[in-house]
Protein backbone atom coordinates (compact mmCIF):
# COMPACT_ATOMS: atom_id res chain seq x y z
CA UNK A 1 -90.38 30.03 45.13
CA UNK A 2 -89.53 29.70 41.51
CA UNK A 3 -87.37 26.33 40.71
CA UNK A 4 -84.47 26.60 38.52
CA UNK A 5 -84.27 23.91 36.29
CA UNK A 6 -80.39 23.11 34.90
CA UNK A 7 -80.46 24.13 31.00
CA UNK A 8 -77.82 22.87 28.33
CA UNK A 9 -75.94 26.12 26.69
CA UNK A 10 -74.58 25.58 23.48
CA UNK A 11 -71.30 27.91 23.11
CA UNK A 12 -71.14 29.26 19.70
CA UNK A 13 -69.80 27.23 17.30
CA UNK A 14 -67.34 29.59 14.99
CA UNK A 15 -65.74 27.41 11.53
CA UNK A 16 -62.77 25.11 12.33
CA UNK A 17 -59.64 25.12 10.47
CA UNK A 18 -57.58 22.28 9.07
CA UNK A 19 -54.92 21.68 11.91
CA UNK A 20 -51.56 21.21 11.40
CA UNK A 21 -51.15 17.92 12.53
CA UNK A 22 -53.78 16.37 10.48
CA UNK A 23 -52.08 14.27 7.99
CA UNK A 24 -53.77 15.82 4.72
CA UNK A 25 -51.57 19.05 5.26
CA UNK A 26 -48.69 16.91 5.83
CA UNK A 27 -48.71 14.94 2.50
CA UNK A 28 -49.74 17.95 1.17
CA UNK A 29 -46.49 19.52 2.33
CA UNK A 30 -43.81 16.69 1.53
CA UNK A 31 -45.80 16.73 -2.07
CA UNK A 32 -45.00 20.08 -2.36
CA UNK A 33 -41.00 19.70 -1.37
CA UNK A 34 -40.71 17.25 -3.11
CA UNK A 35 -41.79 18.60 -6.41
CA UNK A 36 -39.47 21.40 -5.47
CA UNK A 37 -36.84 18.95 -5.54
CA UNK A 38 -36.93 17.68 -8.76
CA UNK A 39 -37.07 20.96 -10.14
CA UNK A 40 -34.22 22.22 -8.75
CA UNK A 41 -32.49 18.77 -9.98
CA UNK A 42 -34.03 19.53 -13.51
CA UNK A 43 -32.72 23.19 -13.19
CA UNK A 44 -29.47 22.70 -11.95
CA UNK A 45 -28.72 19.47 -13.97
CA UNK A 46 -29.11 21.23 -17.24
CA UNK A 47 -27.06 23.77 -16.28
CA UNK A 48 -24.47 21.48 -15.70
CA UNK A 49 -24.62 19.98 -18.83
CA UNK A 50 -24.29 23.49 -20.47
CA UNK A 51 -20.79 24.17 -18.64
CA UNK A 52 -19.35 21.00 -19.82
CA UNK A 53 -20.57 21.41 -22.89
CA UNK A 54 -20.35 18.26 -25.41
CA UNK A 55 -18.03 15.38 -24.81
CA UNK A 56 -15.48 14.95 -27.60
CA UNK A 57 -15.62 11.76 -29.02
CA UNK A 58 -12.48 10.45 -30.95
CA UNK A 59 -12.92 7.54 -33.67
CA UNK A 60 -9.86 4.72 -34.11
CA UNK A 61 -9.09 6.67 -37.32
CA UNK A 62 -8.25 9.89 -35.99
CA UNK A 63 -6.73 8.51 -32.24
CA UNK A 64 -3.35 8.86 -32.12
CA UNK A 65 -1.38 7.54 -29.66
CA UNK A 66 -0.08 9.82 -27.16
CA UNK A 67 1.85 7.89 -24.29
CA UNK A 68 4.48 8.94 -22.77
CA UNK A 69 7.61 7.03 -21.63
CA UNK A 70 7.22 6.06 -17.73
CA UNK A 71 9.16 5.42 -15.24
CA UNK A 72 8.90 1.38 -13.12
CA UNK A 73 10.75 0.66 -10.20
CA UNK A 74 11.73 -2.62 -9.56
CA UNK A 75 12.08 -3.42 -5.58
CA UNK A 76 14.59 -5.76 -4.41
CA UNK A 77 14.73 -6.79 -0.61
CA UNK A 78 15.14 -9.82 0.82
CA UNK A 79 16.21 -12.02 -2.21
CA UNK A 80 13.36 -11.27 -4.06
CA UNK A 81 12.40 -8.89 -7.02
CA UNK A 82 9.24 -7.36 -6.96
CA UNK A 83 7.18 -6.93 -9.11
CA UNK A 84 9.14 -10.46 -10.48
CA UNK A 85 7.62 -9.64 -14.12
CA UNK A 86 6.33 -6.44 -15.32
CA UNK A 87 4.69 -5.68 -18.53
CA UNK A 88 6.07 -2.09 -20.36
CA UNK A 89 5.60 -0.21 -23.49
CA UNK A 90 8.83 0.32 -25.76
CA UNK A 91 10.78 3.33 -24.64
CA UNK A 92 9.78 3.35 -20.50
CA UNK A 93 12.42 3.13 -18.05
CA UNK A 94 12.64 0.46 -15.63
CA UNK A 95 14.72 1.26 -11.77
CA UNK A 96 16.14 -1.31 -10.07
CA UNK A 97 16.13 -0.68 -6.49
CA UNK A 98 18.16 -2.33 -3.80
CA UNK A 99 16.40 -1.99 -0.81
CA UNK A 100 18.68 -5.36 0.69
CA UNK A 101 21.69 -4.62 2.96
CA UNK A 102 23.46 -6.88 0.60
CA UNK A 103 24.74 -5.27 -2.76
CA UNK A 104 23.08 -6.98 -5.96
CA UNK A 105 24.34 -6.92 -9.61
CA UNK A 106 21.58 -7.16 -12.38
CA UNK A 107 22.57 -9.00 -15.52
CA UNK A 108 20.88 -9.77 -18.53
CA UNK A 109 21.93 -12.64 -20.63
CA UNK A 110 18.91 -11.83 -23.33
CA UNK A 111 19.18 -8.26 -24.23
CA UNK A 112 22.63 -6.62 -24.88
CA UNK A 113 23.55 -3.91 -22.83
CA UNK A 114 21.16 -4.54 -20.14
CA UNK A 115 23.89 -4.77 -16.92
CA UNK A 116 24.39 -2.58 -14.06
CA UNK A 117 28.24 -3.17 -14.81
CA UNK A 118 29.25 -3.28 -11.03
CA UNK A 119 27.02 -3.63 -8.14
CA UNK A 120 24.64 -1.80 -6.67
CA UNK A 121 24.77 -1.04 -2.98
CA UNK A 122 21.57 -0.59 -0.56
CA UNK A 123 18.97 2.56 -1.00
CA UNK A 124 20.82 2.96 -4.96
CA UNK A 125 19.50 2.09 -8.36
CA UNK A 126 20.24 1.24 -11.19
CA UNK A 127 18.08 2.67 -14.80
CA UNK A 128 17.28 1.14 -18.07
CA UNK A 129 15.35 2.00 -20.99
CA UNK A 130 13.82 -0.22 -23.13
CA UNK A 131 13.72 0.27 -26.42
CA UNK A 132 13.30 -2.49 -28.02
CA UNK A 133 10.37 -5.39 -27.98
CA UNK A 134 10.28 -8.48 -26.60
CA UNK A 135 10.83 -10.60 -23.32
CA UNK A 136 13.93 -9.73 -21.22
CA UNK A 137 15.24 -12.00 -17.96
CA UNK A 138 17.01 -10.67 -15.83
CA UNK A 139 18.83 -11.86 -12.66
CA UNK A 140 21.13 -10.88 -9.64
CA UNK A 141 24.19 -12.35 -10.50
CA UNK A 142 25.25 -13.07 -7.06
CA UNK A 143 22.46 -15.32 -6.84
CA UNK A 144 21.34 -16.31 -10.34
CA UNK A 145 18.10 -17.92 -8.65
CA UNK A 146 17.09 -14.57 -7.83
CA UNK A 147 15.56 -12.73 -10.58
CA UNK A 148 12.35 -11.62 -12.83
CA UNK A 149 11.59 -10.32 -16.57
CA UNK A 150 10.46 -7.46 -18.60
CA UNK A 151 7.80 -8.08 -20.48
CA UNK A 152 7.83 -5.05 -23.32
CA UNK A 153 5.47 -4.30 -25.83
């Protein structure tokens, strides 16, 4: 009888590809997005930039001054004023509001004029207008320990 001896068979060895998981085609692919992304920043920024067109610059010699009047209000509650000293332009309007259950009476011994002439009850106001500069106290005249000042420039 013949003896069969065990033999080795190679199988036939076709070309590999690169797998996905090997990091060269991942590098490869964040690379690649990434460079997208820049480009679509470069794209799209200058775009932008071409909607807005240029930003107007103004020199001091040609700025004029365009501010208008506002409105303050002046809180009181609780025996205090608040703000206590605010800082306005000539020509805004400051409102006194009484938010107290007690009825307050502003008074102003510095600018003429500048009196609520009668009290004001709670949730009411009283409105002034400054139109001239300077410093102005004022106080409650109830209490004259309660008050603040307009500070107008």
């Amino acid at each position: 009888m013949e003896e069969f001896e065990p033999q080795l068979v190679k199988k036939d060895e076709r070309p590999t590809f690169h797998k996905a998981n090997e990091p060269g085609i991942s590098w490869l692919l964040i690379i690649f997005l990434l460079i997208l992304v820049v480009l679509a920043v470069i794209i799209f920024g200058s775009a932008q930039q071409s909607l807005s067109g240029p930003v107007p610059t103004s020199t001091p010699e040609t700025a004029t001054p365009t501010t208008q009047p506002r409105i303050y209000t002046v809180s009181y509650d609780a025996g205090v004023f608040s703000p206590t000293n605010l800082r306005i332009h000539a020509g805004d309007t400051v409102r006194f509001k009484n938010e107290s259950i007690f009825p307050i009476h502003i008074l102003s011994e510095d600018l003429v004029g500048f009196d609520s002439v009668g009290d004001i009850p709670q949730g009411s106001y009283f409105s002034f207008t400054f139109a001239a500069r300077g410093t102005f106290s004022y106080q409650n005249s109830h209490n004259t320990d309660q008050g603040g000042s307009i500070i107008v420039r």
